[in-house]
N, C-alpha and C. Protein backbone atom coordinates (compact mmCIF):
# COMPACT_ATOMS: atom_id res chain seq x y z
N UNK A 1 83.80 56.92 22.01
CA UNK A 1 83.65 57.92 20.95
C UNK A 1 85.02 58.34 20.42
N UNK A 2 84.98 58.39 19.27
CA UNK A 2 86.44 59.21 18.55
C UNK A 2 86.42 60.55 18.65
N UNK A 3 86.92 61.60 19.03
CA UNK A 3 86.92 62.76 19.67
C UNK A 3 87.38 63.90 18.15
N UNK A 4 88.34 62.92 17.80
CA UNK A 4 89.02 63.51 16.58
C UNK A 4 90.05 62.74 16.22
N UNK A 5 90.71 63.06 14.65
CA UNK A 5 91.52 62.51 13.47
C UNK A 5 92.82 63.26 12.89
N UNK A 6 93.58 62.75 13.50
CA UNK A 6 94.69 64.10 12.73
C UNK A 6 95.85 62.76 12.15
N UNK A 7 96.09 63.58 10.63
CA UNK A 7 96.70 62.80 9.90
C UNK A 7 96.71 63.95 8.86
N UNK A 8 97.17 62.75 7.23
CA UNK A 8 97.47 63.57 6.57
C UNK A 8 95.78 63.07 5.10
N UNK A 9 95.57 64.57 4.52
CA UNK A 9 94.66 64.40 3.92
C UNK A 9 95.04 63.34 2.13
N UNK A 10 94.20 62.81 1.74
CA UNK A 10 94.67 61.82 1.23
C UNK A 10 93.66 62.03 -0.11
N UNK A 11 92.72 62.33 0.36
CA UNK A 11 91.95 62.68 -0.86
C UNK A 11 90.44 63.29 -0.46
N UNK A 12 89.77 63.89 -0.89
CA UNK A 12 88.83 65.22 -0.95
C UNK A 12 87.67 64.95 -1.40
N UNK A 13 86.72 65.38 -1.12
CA UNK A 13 85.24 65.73 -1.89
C UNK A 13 84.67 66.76 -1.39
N UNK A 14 83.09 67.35 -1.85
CA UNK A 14 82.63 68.25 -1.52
C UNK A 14 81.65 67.48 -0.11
N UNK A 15 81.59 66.34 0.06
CA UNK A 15 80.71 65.29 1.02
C UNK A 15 81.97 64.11 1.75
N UNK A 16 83.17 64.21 1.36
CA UNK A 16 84.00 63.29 2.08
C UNK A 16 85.29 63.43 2.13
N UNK A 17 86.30 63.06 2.97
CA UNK A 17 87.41 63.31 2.92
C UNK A 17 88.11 62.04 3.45
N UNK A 18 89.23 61.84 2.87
CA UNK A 18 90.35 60.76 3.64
C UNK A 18 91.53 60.82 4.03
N UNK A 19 91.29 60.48 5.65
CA UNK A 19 93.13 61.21 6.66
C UNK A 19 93.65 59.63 6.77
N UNK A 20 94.66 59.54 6.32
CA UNK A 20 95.73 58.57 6.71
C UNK A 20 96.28 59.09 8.02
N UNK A 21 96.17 58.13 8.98
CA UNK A 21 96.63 58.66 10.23
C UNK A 21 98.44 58.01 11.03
N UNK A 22 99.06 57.52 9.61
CA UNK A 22 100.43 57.43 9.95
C UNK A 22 100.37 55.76 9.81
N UNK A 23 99.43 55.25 10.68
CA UNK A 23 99.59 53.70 11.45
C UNK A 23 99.14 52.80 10.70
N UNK A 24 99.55 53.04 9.32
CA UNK A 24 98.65 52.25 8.62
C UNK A 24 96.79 52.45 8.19
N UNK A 25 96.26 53.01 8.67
CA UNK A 25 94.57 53.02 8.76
C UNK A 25 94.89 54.59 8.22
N UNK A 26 93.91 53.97 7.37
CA UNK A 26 93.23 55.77 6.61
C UNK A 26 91.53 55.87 6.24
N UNK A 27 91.07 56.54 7.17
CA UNK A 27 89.83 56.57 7.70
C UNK A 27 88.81 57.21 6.52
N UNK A 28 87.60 56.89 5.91
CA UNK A 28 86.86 57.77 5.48
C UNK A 28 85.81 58.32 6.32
N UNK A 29 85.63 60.01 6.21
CA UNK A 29 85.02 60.71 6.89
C UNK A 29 84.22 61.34 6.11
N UNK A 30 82.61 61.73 6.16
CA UNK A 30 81.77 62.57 5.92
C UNK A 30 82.45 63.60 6.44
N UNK A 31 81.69 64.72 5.64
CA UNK A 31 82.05 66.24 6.23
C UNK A 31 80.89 67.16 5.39
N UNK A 32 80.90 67.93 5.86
CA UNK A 32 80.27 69.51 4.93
C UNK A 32 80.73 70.06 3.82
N UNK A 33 80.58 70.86 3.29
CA UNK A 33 80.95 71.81 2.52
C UNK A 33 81.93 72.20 2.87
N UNK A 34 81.31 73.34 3.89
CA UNK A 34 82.22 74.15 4.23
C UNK A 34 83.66 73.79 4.99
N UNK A 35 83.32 72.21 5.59
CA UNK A 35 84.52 71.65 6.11
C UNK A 35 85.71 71.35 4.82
N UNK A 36 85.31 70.97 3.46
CA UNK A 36 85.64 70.50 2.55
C UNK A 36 86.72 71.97 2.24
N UNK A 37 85.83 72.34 1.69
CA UNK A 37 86.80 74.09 1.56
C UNK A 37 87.77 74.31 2.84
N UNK A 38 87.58 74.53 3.62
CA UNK A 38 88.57 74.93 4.39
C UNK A 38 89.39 73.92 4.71
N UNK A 39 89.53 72.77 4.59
CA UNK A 39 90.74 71.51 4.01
C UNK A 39 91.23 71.63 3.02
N UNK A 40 90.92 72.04 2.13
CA UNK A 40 91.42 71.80 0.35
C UNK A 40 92.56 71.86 0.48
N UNK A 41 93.24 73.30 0.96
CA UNK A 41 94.60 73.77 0.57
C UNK A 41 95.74 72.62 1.26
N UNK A 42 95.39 71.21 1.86
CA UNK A 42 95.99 70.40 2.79
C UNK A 42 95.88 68.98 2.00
N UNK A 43 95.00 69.03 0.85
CA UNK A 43 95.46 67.51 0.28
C UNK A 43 96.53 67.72 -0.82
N UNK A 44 97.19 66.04 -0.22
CA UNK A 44 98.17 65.73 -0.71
C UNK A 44 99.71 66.35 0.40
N UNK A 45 99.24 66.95 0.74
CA UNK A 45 100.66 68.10 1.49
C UNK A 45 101.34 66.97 2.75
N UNK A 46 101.85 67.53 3.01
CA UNK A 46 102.72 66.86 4.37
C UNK A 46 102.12 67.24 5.61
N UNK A 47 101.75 68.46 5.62
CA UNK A 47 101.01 69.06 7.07
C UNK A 47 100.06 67.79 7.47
N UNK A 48 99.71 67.82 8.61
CA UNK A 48 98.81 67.24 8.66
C UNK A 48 97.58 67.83 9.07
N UNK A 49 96.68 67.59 9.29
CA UNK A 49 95.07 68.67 9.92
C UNK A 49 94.30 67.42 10.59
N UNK A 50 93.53 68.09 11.07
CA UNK A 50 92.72 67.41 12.42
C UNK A 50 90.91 67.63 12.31
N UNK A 51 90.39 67.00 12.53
CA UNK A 51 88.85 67.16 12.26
C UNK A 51 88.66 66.30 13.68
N UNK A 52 87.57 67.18 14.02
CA UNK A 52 86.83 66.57 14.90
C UNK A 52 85.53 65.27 14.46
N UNK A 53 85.25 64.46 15.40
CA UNK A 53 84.42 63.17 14.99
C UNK A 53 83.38 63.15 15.95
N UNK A 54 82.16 62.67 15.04
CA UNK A 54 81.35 61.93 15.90
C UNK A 54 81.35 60.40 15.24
N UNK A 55 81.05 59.35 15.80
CA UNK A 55 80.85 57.97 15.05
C UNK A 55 79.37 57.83 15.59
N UNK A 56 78.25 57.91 14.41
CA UNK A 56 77.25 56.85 14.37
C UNK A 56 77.49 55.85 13.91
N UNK A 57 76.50 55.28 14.75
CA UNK A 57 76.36 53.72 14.75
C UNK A 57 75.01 53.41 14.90
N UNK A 58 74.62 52.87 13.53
CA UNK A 58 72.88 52.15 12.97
C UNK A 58 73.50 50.92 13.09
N UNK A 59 72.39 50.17 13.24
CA UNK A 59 72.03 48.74 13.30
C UNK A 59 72.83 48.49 12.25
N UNK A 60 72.81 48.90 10.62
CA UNK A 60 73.03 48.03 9.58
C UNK A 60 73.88 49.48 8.99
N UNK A 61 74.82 50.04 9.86
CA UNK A 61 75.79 50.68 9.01
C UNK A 61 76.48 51.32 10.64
N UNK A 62 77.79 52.18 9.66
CA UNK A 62 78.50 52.92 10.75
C UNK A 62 79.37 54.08 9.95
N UNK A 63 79.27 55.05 10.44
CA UNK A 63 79.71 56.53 9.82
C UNK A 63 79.96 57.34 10.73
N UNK A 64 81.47 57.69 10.20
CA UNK A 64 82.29 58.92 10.77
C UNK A 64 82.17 60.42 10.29
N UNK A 65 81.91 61.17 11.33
CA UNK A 65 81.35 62.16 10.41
C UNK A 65 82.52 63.26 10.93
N UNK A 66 83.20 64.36 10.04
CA UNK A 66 83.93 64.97 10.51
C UNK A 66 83.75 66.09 10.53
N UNK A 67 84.46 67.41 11.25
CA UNK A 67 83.83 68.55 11.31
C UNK A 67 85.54 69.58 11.49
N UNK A 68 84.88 70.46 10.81
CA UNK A 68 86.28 71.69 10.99
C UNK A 68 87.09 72.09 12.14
N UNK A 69 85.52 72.09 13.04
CA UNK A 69 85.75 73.06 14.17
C UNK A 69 85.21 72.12 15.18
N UNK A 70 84.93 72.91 16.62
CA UNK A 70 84.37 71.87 17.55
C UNK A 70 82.94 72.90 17.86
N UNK A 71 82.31 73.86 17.19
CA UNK A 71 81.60 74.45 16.95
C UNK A 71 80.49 74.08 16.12
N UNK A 72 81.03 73.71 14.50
CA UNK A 72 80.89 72.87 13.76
C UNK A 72 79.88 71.63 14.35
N UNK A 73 80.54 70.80 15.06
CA UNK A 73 79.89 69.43 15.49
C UNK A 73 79.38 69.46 16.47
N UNK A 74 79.25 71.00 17.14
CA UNK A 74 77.70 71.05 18.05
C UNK A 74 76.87 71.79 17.52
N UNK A 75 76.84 72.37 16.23
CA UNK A 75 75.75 72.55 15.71
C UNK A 75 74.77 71.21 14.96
N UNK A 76 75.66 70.15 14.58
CA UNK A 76 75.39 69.28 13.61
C UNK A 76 74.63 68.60 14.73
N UNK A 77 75.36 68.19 16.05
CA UNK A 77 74.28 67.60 17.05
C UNK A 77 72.98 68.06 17.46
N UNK A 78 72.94 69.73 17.74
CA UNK A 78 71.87 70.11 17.47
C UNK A 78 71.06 70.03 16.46
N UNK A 79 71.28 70.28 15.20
CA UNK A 79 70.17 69.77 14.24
C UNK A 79 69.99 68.65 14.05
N UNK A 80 70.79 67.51 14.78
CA UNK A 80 69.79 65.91 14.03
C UNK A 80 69.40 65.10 15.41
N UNK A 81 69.12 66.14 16.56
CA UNK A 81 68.34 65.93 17.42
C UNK A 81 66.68 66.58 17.04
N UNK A 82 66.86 66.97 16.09
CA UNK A 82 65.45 66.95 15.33
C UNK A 82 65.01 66.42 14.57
N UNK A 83 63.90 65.42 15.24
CA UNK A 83 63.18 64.39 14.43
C UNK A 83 63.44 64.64 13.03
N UNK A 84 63.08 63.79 12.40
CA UNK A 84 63.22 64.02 11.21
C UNK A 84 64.43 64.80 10.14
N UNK A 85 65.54 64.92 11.10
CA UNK A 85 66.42 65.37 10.30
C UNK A 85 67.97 64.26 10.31
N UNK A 86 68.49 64.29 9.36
CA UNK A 86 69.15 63.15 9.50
C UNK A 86 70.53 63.43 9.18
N UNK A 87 71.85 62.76 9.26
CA UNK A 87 72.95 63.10 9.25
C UNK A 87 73.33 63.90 7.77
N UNK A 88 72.61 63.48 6.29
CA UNK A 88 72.73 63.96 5.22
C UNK A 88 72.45 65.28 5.16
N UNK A 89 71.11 65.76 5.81
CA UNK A 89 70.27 66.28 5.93
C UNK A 89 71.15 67.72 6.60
N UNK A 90 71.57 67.20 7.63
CA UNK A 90 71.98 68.47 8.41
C UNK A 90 73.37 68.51 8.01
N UNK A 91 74.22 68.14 7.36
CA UNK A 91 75.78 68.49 6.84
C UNK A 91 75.16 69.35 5.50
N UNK A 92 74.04 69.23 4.48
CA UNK A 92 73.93 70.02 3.36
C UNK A 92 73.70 70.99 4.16
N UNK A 93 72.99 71.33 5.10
CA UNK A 93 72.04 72.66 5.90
C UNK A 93 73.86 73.51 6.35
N UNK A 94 74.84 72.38 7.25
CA UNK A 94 75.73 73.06 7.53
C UNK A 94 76.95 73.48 6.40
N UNK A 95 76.51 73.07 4.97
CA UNK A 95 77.08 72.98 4.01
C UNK A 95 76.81 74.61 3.17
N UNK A 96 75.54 74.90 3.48
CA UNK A 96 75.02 76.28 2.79
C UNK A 96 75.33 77.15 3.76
N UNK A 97 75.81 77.14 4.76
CA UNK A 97 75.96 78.52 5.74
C UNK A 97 77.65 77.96 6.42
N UNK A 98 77.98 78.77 6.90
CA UNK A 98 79.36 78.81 7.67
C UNK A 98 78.74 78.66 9.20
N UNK A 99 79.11 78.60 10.01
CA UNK A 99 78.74 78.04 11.84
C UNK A 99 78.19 79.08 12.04
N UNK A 100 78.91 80.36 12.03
CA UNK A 100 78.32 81.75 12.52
C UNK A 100 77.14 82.28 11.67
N UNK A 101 77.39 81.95 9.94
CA UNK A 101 76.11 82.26 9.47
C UNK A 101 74.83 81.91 10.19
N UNK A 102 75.23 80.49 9.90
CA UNK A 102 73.74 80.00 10.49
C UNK A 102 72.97 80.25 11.95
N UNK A 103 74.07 80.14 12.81
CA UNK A 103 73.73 80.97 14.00
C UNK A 103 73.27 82.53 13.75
N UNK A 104 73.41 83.27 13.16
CA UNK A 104 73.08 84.22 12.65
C UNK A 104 71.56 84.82 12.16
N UNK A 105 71.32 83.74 11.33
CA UNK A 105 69.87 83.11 10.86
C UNK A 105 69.10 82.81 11.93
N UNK A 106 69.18 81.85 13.39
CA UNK A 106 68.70 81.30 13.76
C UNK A 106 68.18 83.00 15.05
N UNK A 107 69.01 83.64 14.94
CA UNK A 107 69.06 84.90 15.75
C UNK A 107 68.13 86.00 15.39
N UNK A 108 68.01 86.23 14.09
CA UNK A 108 67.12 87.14 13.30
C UNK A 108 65.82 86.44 12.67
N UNK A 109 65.69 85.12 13.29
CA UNK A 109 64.48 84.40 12.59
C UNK A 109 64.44 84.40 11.42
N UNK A 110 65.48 84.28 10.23
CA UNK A 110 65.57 84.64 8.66
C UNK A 110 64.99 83.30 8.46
N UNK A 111 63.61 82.77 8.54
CA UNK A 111 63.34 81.40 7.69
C UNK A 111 63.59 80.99 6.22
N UNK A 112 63.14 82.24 5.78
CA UNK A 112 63.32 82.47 4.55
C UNK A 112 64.75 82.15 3.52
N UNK A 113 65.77 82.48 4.25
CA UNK A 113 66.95 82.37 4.03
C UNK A 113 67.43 80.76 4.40
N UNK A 114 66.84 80.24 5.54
CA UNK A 114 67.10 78.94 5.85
C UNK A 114 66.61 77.96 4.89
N UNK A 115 65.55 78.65 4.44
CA UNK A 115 64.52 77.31 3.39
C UNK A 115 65.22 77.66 2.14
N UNK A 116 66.27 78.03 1.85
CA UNK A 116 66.84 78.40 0.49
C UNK A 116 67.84 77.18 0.02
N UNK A 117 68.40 75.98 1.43
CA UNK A 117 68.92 74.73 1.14
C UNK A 117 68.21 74.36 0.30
N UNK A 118 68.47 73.57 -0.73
CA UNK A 118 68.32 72.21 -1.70
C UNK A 118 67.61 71.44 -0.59
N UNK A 119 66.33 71.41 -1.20
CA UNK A 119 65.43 69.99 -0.25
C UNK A 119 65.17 69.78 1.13
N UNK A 120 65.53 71.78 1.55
CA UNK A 120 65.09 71.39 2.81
C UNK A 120 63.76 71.90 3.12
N UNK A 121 62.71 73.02 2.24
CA UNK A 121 61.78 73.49 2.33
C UNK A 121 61.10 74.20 3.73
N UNK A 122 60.00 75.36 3.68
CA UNK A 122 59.96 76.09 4.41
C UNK A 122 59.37 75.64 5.49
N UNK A 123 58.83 74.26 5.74
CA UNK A 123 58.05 73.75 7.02
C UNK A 123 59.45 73.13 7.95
N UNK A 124 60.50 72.74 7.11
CA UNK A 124 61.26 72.14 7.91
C UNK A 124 62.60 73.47 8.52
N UNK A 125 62.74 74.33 7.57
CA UNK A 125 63.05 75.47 8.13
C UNK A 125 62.41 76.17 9.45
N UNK A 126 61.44 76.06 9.83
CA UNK A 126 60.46 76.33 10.45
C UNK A 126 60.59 76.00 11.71
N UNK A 127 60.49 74.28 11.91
CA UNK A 127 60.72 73.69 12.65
C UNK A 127 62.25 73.67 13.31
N UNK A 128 63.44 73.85 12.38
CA UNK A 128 64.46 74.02 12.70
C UNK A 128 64.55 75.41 13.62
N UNK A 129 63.77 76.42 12.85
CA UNK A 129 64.52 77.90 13.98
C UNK A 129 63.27 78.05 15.15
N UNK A 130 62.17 76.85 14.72
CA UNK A 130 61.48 76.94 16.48
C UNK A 130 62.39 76.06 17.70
N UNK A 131 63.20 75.32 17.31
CA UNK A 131 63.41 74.32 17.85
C UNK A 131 64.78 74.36 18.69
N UNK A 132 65.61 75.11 17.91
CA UNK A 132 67.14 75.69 18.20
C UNK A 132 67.23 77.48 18.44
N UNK A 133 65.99 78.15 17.85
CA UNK A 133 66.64 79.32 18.46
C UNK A 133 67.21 79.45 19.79
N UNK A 134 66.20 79.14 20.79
CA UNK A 134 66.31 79.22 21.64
C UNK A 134 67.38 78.48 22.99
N UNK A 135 67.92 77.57 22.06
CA UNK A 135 69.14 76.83 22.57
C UNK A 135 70.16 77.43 22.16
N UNK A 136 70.80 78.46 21.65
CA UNK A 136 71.79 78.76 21.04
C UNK A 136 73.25 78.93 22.20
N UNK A 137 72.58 79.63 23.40
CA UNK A 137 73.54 79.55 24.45
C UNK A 137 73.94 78.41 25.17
N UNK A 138 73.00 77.30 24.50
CA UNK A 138 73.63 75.77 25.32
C UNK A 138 74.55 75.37 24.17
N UNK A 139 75.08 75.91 23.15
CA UNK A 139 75.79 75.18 22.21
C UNK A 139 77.39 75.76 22.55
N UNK A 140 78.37 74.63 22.84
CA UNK A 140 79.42 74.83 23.44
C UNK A 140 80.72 75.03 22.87
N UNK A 141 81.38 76.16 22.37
CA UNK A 141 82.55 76.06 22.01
C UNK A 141 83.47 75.42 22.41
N UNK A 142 84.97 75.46 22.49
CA UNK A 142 85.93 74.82 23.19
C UNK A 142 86.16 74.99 24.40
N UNK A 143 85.71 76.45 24.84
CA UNK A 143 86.15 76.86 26.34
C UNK A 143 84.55 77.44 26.82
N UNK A 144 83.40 78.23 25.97
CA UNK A 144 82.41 78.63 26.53
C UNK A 144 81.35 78.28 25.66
N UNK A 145 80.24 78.73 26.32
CA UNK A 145 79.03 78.67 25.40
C UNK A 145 79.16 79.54 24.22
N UNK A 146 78.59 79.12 23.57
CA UNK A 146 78.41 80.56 22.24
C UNK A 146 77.21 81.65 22.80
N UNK A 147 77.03 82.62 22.41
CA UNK A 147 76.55 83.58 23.01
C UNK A 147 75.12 84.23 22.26
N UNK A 148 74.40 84.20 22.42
CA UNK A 148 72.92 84.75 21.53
C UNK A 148 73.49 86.16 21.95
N UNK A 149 73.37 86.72 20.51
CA UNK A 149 73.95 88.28 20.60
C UNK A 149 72.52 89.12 19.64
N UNK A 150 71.85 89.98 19.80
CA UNK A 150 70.85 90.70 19.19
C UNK A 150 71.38 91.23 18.01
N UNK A 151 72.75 91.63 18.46
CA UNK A 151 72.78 92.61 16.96
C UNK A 151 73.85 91.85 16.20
N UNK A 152 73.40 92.39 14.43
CA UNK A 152 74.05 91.09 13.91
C UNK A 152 75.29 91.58 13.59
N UNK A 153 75.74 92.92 13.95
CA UNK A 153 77.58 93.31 13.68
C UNK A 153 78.41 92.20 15.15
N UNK A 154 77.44 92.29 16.14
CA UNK A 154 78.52 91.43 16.72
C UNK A 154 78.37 89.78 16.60
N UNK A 155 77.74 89.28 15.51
CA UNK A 155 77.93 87.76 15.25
C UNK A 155 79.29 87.45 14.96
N UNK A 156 80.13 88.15 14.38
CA UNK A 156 81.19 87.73 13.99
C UNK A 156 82.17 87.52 14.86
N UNK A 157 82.11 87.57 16.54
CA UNK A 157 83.16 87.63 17.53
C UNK A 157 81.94 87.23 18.43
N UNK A 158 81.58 86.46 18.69
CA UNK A 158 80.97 85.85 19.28
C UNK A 158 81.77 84.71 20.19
N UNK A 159 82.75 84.22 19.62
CA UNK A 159 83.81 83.54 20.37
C UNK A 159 84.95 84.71 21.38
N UNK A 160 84.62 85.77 20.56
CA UNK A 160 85.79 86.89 21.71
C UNK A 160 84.80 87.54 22.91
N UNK A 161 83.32 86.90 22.56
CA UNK A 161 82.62 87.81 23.64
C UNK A 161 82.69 86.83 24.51
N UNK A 162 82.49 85.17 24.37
CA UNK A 162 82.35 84.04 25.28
C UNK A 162 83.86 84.40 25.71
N UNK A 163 84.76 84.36 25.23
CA UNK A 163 86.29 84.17 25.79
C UNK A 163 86.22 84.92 27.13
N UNK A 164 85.97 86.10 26.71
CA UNK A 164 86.40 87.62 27.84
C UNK A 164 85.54 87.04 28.54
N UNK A 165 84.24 86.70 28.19
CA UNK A 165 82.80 86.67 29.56
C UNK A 165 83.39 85.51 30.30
N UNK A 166 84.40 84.86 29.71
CA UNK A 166 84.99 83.90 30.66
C UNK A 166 86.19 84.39 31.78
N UNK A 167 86.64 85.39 31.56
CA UNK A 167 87.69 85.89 32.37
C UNK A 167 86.76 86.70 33.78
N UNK A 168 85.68 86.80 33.30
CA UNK A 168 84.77 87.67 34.75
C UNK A 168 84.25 88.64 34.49
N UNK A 169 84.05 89.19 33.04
CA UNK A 169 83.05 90.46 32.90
C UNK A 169 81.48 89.12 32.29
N UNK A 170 80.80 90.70 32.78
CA UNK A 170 79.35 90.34 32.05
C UNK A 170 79.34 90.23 31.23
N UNK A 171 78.29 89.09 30.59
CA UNK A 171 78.38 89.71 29.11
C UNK A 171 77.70 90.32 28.41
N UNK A 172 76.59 91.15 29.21
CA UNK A 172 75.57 92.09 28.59
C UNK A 172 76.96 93.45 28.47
N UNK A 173 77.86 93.45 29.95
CA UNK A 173 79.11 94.73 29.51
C UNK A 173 79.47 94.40 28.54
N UNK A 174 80.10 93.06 28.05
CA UNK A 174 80.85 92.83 26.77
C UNK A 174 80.71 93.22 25.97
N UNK A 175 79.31 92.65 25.54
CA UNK A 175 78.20 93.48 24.26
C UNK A 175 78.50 94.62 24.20
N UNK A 176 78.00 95.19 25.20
CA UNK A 176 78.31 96.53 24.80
C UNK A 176 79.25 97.59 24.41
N UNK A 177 80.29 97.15 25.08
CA UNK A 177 81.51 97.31 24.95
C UNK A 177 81.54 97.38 23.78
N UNK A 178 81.60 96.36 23.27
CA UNK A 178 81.85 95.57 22.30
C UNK A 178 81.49 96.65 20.90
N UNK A 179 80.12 96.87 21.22
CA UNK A 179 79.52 97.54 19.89
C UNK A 179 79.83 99.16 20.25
N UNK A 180 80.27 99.53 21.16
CA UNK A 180 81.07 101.12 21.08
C UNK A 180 82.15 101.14 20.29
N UNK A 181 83.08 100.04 20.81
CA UNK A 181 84.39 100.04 19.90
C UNK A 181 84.59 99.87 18.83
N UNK A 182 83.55 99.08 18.33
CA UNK A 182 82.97 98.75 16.78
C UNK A 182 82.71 99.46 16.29
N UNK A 183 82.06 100.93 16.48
CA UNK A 183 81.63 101.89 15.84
C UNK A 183 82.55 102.85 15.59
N UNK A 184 83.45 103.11 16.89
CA UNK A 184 84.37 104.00 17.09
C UNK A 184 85.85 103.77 16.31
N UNK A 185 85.48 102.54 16.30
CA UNK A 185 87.16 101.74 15.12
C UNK A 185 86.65 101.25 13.56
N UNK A 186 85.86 101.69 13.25
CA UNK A 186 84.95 100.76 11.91
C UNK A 186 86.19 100.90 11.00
N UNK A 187 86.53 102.35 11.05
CA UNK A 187 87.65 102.33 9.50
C UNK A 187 88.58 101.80 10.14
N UNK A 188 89.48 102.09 10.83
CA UNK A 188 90.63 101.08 11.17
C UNK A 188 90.29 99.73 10.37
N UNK A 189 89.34 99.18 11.42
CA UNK A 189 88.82 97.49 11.58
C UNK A 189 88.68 97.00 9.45
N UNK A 190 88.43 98.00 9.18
CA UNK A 190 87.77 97.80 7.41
C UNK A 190 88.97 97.53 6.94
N UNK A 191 89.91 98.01 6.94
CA UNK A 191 91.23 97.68 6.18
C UNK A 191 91.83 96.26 6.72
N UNK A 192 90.95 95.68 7.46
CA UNK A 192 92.13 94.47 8.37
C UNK A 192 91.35 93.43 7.76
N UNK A 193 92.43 92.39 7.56
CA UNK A 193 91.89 90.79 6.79
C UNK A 193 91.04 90.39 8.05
N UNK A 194 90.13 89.39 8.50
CA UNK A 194 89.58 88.52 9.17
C UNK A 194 90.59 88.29 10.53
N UNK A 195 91.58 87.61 10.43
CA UNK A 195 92.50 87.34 11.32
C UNK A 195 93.26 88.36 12.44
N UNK A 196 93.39 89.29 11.61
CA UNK A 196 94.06 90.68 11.93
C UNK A 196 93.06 91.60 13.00
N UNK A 197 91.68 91.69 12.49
CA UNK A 197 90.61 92.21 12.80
C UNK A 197 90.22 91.29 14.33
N UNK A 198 89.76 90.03 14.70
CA UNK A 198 90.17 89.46 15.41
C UNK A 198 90.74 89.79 16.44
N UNK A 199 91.92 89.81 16.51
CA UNK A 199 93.07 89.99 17.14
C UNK A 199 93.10 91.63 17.55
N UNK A 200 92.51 92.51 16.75
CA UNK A 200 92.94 93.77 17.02
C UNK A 200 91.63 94.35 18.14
N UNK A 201 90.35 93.78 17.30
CA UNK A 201 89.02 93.78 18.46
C UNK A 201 89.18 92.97 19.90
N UNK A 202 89.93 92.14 19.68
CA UNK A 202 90.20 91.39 21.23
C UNK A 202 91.33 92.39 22.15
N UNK A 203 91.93 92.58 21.52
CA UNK A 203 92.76 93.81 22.18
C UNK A 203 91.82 95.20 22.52
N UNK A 204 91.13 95.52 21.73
CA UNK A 204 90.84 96.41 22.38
C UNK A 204 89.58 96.42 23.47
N UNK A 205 88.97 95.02 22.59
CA UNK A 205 88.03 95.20 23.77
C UNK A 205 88.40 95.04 25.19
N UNK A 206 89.46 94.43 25.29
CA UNK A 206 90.12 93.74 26.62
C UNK A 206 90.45 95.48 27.73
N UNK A 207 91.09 96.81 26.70
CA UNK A 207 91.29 97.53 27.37
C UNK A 207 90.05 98.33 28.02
N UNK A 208 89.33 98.48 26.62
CA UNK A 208 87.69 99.01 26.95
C UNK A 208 87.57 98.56 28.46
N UNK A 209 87.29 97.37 28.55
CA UNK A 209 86.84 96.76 29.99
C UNK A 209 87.87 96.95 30.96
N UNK A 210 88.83 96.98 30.68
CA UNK A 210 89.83 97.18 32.11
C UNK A 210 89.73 98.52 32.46
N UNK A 211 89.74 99.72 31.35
CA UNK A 211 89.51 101.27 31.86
C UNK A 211 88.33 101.29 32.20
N UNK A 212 87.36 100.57 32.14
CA UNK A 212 85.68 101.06 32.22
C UNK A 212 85.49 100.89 34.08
């Protein structure tokens, strides 16, 4: 298996991208949407960026499919372990939502919102959030599982609740934690970009739990 691709981006689509990887070979890769966008600002540039891979392999073809994150490409495995759904199929699905959106969806049972893809309709929506809700904690980030969280303010740190629950707290404490400090810091937290916010909730949740 190819694990991943790091090179330099070479050229773009909203369904494909191409990394020259130095050695001569410049690979074409499927991707998402949302993988597409969050590459853009990297074609043509010198940096190089990295996508993670899976390679299928059909009888009468072979396709690299690439992904942002390593989040990303265990959601995509999860959805085209459902019959009937197929590699096209589940990059548009991961193309209309961001990783956490859709996990998000799959948490609040929003079918409605799921069947809103282009051509994916409400029986196959259906089948999708009977099929994966309930797996959501087997889907594996880089270091932990991702975490089925009830309430939807803490979808967005869902990777800071797996992190910490990895150092030795619970993670029903985490949660909770979690959503005191959230309430108790909202304005702070409102003025902070994405990144900043992050970083400032991981800090504090870290003390929350050490004074508790």
């Amino acid at each position: 298996m190819i694990n991943s691709i790091e090179g330099h981006l070479t050229s773009l689509s909203l369904t494909d991208a191409n990394i020259s990887t130095g050695s001569g070979i410049e690979f074409s890769i499927m991707i998402s949407g949302q993988t597409s966008s969050a590459i853009a600002p990297y074609i043509g540039k010198d940096e190089k960026i990295k996508l993670y891979t899976i390679l299928i392999h059909r009888e009468d073809t072979m396709k690299l499919v690439g992904f942002k994150d390593k989040l990303e490409r265990e959601l995509f495995e999860e959805l085209t372990s459902i019959s009937g759904i197929g590699t096209k199929q589940a990059l548009k699905i991961l193309s209309g939502f961001s990783s956490r959106e859709f996990i998000s969806l799959l948490d609040k049972g929003d079918v409605k919102r799921l069947a809103t893809i282009p051509g994916l309709g409400l029986k196959t929506a259906q089948k999708i959030l009977i099929m994966l809700r309930e797996k959501l904690v087997e889907i594996e980030t880089v270091s932990a599982p991702v975490t089925r969280v009830s309430s939807p303010a803490l979808v967005p740190y869902i990777d800071i609740i797996a992190s910490v629950s990895e150092m030795g707290y619970q993670k029903d404490e985490v949660k909770e934690a979690l959503e005191r400090l959230l309430e108790v810091n909202k304005d702070e937290l409102r003025g902070l970009n994405d990144t900043e916010r992050e970083k400032k909730v991981f800090c504090l949740l870290l003390s929350e739990l050490s004074n508790g």
